[in-house]
PDB file of N, CA and C in Angstrom:
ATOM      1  N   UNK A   1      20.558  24.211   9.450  1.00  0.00           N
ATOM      2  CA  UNK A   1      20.212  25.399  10.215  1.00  0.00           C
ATOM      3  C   UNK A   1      19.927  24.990  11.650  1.00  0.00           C
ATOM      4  N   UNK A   2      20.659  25.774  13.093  1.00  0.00           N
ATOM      5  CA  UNK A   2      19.868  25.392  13.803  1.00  0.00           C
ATOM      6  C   UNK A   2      18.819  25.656  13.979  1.00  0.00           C
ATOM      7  N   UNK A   3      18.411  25.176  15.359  1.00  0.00           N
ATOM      8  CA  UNK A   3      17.000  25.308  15.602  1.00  0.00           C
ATOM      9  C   UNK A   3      16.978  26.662  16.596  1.00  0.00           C
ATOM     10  N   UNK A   4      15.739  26.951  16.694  1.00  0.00           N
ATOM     11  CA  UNK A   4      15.325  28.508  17.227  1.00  0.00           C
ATOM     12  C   UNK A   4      15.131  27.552  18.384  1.00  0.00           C
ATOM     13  N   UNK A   5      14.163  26.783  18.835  1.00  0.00           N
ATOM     14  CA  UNK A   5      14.155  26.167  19.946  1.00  0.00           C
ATOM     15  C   UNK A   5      14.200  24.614  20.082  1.00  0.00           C
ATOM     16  N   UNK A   6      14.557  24.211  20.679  1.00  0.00           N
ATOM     17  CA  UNK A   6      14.872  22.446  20.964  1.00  0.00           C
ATOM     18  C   UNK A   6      14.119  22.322  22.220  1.00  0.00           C
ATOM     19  N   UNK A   7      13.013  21.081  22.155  1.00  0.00           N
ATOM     20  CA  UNK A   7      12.312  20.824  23.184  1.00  0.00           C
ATOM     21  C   UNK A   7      12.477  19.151  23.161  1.00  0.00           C
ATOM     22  N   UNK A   8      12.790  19.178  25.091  1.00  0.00           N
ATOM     23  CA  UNK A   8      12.973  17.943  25.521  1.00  0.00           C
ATOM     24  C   UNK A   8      12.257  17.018  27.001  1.00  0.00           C
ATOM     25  N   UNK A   9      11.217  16.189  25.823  1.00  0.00           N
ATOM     26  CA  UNK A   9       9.969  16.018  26.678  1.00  0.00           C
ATOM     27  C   UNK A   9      10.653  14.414  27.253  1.00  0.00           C
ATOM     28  N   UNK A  10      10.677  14.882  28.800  1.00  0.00           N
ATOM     29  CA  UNK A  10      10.907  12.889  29.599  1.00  0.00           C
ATOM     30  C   UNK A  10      10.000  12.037  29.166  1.00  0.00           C
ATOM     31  N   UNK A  11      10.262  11.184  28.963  1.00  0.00           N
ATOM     32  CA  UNK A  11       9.423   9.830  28.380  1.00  0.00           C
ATOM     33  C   UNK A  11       9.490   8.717  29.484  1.00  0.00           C
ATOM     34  N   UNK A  12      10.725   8.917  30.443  1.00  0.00           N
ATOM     35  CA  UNK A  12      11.225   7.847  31.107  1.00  0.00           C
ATOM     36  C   UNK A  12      10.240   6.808  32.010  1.00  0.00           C
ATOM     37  N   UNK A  13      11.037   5.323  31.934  1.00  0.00           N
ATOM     38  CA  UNK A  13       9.878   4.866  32.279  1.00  0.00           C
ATOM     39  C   UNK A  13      11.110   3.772  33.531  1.00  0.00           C
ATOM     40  N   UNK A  14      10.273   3.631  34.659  1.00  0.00           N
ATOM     41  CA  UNK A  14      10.876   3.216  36.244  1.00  0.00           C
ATOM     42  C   UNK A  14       9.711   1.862  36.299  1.00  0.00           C
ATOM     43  N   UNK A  15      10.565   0.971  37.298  1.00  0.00           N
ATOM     44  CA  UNK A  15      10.062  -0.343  37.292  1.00  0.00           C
ATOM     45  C   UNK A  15       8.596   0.229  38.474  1.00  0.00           C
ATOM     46  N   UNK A  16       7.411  -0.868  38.128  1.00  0.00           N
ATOM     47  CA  UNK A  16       6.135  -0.565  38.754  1.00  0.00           C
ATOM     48  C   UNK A  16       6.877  -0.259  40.226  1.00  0.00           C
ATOM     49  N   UNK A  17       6.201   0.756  40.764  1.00  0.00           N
ATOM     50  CA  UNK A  17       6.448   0.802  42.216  1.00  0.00           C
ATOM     51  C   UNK A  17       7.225   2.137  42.978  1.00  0.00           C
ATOM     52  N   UNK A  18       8.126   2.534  41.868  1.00  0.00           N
ATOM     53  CA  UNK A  18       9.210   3.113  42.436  1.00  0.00           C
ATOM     54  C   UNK A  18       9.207   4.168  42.995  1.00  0.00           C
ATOM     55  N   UNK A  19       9.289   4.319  44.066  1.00  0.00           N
ATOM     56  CA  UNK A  19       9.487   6.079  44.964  1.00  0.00           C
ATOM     57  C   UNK A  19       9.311   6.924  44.117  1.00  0.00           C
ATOM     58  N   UNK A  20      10.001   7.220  43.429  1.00  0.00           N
ATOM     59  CA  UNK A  20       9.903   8.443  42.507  1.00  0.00           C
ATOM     60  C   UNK A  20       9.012   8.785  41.598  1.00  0.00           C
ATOM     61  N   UNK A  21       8.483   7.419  41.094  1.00  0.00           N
ATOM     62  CA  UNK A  21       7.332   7.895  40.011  1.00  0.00           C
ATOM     63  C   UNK A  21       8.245   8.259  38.782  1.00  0.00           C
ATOM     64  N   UNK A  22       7.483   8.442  38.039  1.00  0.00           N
ATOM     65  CA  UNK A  22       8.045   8.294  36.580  1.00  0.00           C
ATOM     66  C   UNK A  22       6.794   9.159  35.761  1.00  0.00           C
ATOM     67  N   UNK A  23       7.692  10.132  34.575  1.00  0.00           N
ATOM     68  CA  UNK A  23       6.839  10.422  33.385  1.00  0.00           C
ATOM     69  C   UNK A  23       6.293   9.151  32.503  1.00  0.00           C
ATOM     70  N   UNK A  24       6.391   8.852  32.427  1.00  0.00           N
ATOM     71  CA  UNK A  24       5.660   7.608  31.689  1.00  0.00           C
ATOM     72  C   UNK A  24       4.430   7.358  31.900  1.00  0.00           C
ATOM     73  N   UNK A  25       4.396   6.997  33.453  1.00  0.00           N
ATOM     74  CA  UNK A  25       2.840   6.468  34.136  1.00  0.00           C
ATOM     75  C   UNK A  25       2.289   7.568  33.835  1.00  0.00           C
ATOM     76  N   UNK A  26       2.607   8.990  33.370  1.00  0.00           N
ATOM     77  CA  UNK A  26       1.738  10.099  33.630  1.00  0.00           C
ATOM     78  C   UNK A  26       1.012  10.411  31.960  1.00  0.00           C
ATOM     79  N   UNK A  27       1.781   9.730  31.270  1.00  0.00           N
ATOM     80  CA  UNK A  27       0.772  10.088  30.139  1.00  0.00           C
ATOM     81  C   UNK A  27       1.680  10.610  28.827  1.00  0.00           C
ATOM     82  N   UNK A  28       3.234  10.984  29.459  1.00  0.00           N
ATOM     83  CA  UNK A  28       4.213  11.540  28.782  1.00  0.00           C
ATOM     84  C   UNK A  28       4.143  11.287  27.085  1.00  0.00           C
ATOM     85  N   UNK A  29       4.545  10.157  26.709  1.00  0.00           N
ATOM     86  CA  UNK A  29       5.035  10.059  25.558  1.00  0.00           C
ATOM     87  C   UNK A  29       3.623  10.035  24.620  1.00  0.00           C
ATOM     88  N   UNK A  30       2.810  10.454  25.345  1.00  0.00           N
ATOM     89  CA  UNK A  30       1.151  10.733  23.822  1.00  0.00           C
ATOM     90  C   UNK A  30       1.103  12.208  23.876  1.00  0.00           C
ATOM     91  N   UNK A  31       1.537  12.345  25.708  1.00  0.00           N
ATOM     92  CA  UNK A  31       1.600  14.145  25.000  1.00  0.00           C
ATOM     93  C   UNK A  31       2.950  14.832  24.283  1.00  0.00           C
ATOM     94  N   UNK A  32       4.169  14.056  24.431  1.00  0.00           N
ATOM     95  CA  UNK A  32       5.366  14.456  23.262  1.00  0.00           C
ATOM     96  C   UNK A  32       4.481  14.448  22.009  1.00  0.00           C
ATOM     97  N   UNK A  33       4.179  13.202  21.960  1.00  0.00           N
ATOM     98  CA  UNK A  33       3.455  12.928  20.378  1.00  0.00           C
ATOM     99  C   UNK A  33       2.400  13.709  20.035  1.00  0.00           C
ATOM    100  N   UNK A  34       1.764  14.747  20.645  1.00  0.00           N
ATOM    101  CA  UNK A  34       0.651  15.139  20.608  1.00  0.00           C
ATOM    102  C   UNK A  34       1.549  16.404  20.413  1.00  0.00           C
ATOM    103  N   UNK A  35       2.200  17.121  20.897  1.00  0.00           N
ATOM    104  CA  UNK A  35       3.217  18.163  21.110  1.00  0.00           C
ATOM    105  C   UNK A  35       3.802  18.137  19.486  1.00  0.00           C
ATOM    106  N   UNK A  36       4.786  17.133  19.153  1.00  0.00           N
ATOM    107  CA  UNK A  36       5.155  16.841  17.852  1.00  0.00           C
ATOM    108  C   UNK A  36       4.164  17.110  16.875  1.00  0.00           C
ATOM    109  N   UNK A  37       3.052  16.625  17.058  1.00  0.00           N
ATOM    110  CA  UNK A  37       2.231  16.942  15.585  1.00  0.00           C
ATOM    111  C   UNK A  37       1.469  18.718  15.894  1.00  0.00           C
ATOM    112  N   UNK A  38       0.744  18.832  17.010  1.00  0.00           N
ATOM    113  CA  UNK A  38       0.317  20.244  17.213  1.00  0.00           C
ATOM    114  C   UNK A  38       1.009  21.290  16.543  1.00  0.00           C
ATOM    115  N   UNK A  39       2.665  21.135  16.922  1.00  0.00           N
ATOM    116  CA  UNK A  39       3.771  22.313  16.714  1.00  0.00           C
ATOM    117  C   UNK A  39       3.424  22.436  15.131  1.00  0.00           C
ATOM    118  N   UNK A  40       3.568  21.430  14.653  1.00  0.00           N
ATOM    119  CA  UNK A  40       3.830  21.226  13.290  1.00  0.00           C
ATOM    120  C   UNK A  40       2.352  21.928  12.525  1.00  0.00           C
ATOM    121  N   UNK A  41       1.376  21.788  12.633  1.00  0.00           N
ATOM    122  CA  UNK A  41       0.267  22.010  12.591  1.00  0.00           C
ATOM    123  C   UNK A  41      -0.042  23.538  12.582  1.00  0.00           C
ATOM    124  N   UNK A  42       0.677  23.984  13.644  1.00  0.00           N
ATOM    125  CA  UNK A  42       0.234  25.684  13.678  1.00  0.00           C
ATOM    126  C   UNK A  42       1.738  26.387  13.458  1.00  0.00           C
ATOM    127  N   UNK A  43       2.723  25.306  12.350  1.00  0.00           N
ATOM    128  CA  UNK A  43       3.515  26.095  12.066  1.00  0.00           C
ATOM    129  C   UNK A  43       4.495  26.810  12.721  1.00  0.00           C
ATOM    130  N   UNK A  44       4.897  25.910  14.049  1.00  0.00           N
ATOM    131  CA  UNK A  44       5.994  26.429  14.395  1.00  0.00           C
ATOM    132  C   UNK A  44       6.950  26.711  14.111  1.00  0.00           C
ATOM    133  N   UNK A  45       7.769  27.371  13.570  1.00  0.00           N
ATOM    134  CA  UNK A  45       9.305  27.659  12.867  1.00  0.00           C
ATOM    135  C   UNK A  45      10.453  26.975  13.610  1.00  0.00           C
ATOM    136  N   UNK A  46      11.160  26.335  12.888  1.00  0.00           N
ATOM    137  CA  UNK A  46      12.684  25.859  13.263  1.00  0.00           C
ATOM    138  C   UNK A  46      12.716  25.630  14.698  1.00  0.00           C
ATOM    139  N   UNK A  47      12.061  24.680  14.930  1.00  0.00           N
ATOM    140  CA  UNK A  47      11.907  23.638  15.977  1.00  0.00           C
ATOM    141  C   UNK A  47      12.311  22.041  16.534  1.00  0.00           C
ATOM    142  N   UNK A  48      12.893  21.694  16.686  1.00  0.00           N
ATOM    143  CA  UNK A  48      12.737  20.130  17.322  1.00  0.00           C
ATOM    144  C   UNK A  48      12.454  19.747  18.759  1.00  0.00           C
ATOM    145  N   UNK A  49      11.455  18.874  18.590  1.00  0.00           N
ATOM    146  CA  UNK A  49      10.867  17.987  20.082  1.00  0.00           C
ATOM    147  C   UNK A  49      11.347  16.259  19.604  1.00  0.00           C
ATOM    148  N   UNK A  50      12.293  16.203  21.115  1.00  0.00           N
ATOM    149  CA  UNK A  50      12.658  15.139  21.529  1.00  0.00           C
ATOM    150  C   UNK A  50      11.921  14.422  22.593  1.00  0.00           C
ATOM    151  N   UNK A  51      12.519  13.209  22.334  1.00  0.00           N
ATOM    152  CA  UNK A  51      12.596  12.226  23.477  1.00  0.00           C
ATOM    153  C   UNK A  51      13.277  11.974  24.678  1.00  0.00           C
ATOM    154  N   UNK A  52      13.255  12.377  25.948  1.00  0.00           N
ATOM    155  CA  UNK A  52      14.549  12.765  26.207  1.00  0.00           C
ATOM    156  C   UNK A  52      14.252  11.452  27.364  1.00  0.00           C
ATOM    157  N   UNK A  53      15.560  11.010  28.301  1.00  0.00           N
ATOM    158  CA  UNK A  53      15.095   9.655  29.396  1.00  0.00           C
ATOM    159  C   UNK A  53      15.224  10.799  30.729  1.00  0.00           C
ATOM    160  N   UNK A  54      15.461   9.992  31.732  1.00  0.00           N
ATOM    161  CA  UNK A  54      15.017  11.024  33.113  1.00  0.00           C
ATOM    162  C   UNK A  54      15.721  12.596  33.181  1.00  0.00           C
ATOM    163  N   UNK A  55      15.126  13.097  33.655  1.00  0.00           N
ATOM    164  CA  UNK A  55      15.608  14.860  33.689  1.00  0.00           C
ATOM    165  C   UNK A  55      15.542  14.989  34.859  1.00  0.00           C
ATOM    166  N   UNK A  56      15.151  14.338  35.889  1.00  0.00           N
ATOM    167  CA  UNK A  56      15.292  13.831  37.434  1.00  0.00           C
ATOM    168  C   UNK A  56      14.598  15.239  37.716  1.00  0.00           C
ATOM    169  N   UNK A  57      13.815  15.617  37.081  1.00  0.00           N
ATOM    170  CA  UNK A  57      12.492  15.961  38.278  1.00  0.00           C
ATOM    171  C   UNK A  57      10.903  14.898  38.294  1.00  0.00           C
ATOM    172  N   UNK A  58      11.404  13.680  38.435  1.00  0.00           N
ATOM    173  CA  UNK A  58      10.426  12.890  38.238  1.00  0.00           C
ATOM    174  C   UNK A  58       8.942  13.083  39.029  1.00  0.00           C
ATOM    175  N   UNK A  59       9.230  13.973  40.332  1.00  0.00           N
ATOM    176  CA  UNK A  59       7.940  13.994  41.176  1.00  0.00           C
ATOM    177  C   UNK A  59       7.225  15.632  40.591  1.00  0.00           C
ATOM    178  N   UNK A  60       7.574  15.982  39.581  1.00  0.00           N
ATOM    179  CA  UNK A  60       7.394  17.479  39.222  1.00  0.00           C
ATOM    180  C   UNK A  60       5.897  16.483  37.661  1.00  0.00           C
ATOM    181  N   UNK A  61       6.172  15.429  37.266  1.00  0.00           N
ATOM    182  CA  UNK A  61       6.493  14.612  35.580  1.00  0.00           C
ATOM    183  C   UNK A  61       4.675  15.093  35.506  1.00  0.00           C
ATOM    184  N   UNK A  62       4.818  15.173  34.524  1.00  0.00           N
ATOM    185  CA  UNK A  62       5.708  14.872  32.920  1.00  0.00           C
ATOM    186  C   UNK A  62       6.385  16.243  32.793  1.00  0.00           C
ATOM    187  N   UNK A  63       7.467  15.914  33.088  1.00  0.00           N
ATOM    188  CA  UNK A  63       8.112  17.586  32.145  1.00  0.00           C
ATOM    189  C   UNK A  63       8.955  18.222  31.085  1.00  0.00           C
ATOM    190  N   UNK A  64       9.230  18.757  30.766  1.00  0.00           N
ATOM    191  CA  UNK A  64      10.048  19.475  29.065  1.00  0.00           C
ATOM    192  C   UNK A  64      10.825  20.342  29.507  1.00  0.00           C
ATOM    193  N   UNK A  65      11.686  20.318  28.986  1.00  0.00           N
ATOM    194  CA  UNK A  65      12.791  21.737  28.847  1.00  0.00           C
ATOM    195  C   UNK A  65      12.919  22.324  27.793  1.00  0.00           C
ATOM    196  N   UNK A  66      12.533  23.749  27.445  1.00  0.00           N
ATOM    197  CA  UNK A  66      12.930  24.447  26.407  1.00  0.00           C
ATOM    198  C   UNK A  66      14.076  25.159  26.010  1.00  0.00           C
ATOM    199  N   UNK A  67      15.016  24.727  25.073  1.00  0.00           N
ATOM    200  CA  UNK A  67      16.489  25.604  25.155  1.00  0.00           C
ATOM    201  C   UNK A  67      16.401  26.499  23.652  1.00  0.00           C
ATOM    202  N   UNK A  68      16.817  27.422  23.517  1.00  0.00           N
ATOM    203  CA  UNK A  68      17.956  28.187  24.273  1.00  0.00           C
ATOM    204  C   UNK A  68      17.519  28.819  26.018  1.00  0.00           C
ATOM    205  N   UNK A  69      16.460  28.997  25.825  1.00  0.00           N
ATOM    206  CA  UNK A  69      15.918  29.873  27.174  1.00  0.00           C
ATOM    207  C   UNK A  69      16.043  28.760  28.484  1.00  0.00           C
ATOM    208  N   UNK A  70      16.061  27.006  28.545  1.00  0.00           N
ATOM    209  CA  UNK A  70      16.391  26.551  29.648  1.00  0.00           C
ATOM    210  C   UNK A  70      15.157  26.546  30.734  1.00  0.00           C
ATOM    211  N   UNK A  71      14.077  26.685  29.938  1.00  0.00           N
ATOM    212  CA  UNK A  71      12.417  27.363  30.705  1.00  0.00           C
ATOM    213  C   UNK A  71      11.764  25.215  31.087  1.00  0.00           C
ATOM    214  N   UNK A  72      11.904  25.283  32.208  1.00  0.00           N
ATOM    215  CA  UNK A  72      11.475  23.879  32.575  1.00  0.00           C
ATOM    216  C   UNK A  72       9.695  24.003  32.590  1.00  0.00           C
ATOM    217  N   UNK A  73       9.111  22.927  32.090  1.00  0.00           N
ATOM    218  CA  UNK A  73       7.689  22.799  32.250  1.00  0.00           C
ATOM    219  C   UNK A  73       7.395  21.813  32.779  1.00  0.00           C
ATOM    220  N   UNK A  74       6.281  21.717  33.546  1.00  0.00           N
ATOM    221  CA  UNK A  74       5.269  21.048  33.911  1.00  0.00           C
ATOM    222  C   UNK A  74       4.100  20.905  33.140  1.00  0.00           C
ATOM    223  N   UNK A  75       3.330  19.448  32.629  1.00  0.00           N
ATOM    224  CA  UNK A  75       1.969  19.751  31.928  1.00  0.00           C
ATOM    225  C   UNK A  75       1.540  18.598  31.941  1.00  0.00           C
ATOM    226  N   UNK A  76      -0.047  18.607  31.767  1.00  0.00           N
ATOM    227  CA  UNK A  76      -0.400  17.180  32.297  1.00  0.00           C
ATOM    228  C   UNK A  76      -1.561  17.013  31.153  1.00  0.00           C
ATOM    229  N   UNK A  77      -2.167  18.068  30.038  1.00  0.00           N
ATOM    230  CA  UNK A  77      -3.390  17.747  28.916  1.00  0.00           C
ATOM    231  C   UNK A  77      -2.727  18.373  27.833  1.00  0.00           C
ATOM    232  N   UNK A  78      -3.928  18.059  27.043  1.00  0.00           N
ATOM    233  CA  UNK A  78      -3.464  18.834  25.951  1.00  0.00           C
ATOM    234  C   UNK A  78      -3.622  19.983  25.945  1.00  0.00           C
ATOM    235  N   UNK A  79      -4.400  20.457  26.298  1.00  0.00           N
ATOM    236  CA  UNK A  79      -4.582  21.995  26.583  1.00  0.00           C
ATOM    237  C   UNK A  79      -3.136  22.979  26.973  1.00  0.00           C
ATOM    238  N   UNK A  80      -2.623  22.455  28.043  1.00  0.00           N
ATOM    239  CA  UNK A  80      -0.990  22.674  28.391  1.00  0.00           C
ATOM    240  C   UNK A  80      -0.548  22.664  27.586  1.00  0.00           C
ATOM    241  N   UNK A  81      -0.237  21.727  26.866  1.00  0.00           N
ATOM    242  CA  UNK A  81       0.917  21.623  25.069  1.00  0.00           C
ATOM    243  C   UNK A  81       0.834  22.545  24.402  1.00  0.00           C
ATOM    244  N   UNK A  82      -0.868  23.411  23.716  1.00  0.00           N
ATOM    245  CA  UNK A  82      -1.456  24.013  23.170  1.00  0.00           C
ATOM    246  C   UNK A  82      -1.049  25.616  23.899  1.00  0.00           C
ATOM    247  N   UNK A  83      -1.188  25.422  25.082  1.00  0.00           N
ATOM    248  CA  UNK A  83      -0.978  27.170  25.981  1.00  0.00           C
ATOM    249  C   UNK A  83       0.992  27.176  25.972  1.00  0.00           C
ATOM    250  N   UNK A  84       1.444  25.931  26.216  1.00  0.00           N
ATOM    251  CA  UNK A  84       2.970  26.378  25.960  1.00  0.00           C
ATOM    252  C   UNK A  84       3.191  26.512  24.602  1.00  0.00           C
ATOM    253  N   UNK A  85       2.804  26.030  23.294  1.00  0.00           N
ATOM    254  CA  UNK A  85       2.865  26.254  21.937  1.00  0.00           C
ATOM    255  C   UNK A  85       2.539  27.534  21.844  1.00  0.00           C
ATOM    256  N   UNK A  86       1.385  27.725  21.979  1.00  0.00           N
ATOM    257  CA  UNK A  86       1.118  29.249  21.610  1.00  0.00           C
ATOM    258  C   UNK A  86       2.045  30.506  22.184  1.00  0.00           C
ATOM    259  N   UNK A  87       1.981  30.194  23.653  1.00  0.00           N
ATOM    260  CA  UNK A  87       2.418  31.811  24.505  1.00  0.00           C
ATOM    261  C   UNK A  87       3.927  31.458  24.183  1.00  0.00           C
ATOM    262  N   UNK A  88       4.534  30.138  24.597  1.00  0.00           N
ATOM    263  CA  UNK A  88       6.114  30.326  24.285  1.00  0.00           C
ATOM    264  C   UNK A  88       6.561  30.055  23.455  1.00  0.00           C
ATOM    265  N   UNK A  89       6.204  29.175  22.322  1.00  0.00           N
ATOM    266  CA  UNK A  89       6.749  28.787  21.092  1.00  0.00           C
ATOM    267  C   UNK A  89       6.857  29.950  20.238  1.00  0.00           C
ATOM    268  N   UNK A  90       5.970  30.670  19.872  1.00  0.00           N
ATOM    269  CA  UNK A  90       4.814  31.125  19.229  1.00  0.00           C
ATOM    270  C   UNK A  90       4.786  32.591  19.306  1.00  0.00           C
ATOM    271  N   UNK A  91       4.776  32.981  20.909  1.00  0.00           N
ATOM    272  CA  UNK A  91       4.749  34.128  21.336  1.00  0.00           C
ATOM    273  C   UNK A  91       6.028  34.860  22.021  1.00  0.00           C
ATOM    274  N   UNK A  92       6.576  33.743  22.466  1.00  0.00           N
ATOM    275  CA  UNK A  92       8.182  34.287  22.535  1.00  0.00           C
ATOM    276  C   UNK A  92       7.398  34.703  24.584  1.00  0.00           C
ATOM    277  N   UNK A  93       6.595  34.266  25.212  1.00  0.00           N
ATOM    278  CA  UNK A  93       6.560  34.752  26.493  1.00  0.00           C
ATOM    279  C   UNK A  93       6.538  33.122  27.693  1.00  0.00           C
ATOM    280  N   UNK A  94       6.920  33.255  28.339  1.00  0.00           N
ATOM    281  CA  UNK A  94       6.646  32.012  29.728  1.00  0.00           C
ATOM    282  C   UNK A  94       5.366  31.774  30.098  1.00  0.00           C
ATOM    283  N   UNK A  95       5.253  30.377  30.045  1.00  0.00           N
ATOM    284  CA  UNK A  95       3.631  30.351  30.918  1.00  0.00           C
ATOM    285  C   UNK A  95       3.454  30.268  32.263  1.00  0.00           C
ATOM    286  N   UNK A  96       3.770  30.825  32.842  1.00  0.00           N
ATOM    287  CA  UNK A  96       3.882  30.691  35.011  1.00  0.00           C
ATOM    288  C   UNK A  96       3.098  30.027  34.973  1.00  0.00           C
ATOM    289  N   UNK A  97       2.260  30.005  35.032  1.00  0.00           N
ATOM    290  CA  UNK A  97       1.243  28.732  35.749  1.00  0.00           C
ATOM    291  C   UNK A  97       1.904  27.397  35.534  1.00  0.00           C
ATOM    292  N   UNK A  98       2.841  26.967  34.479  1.00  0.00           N
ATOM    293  CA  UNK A  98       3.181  25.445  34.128  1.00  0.00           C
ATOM    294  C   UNK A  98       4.692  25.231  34.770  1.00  0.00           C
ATOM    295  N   UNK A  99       5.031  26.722  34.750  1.00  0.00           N
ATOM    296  CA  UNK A  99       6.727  27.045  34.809  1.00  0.00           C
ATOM    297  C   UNK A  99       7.175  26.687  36.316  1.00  0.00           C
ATOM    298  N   UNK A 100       8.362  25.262  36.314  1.00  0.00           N
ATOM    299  CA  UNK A 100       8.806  24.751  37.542  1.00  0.00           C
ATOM    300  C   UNK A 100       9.942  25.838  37.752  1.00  0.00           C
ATOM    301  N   UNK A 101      10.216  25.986  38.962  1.00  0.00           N
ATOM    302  CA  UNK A 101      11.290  26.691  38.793  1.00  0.00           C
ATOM    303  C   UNK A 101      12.933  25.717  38.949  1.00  0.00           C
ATOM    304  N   UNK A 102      13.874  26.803  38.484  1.00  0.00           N
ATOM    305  CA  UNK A 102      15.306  26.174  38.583  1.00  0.00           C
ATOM    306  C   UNK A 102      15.690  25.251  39.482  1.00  0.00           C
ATOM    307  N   UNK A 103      16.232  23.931  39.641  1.00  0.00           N
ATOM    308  CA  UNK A 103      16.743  23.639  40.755  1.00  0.00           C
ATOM    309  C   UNK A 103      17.850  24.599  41.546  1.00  0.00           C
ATOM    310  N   UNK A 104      17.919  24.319  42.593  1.00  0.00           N
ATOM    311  CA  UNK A 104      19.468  24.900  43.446  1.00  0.00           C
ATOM    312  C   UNK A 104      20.288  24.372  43.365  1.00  0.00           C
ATOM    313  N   UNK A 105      21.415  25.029  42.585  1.00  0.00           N
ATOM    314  CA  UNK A 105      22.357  24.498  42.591  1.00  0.00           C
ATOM    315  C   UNK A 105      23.202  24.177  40.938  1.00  0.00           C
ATOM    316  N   UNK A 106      21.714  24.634  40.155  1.00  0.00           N
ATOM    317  CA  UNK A 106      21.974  24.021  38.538  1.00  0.00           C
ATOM    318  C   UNK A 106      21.743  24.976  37.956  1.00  0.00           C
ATOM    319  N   UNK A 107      22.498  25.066  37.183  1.00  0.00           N
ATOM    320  CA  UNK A 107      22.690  26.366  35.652  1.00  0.00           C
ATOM    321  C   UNK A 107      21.890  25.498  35.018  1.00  0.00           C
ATOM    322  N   UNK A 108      21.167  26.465  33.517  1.00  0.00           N
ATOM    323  CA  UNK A 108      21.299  26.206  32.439  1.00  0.00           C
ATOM    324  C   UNK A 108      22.246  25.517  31.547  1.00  0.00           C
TER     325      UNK A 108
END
């Protein structure tokens, strides 16, 4: 069956130093993992959360993409994981406050 939504959290990790910064240094891959078990927990329906490597908004990081909808996030606690689980997983609505917007230039 597919999935109702596919979520793809950057993990990526850049040598110490680098201009851009990286999800990694930010805390990324405990809040995937934290994301992974939460969903599961309050019963999200027909879901998968990935691992995904750069999504090249590295100075935006840590961030996720939700598809079918293509809804880019920003989030930095758990609390964030918990308010995008609930209102968009959950509730079927966007959280603006976390929500980066589209680049220029890029579709879905």
């Amino acid at each position: 069956m597919p999935y109702t939504h596919h979520i793809f959290c950057c993990t990526n990790q850049r040598e110490p130093g680098a201009k851009r910064g990286c999800c990694a240094d930010k805390n990324a891959s405990k809040l995937r993992d934290y994301f992974k078990v939460r969903a599961k927990e309050l019963g999200v329906p027909n879901h998968r959360v990935n691992t995904a490597g750069c999504l090249d908004r590295c100075k935006d990081g840590p961030v996720m993409v939700i598809y079918p909808e293509g809804i880019w996030y920003r989030y930095e606690t758990k609390d964030d994981i918990d308010e995008i689980i609930q209102t968009h997983l959950l509730g079927g609505a966007v959280v603006e406050r976390l929500r980066l917007p589209q680049l220029p230039g890029k579709t879905v």
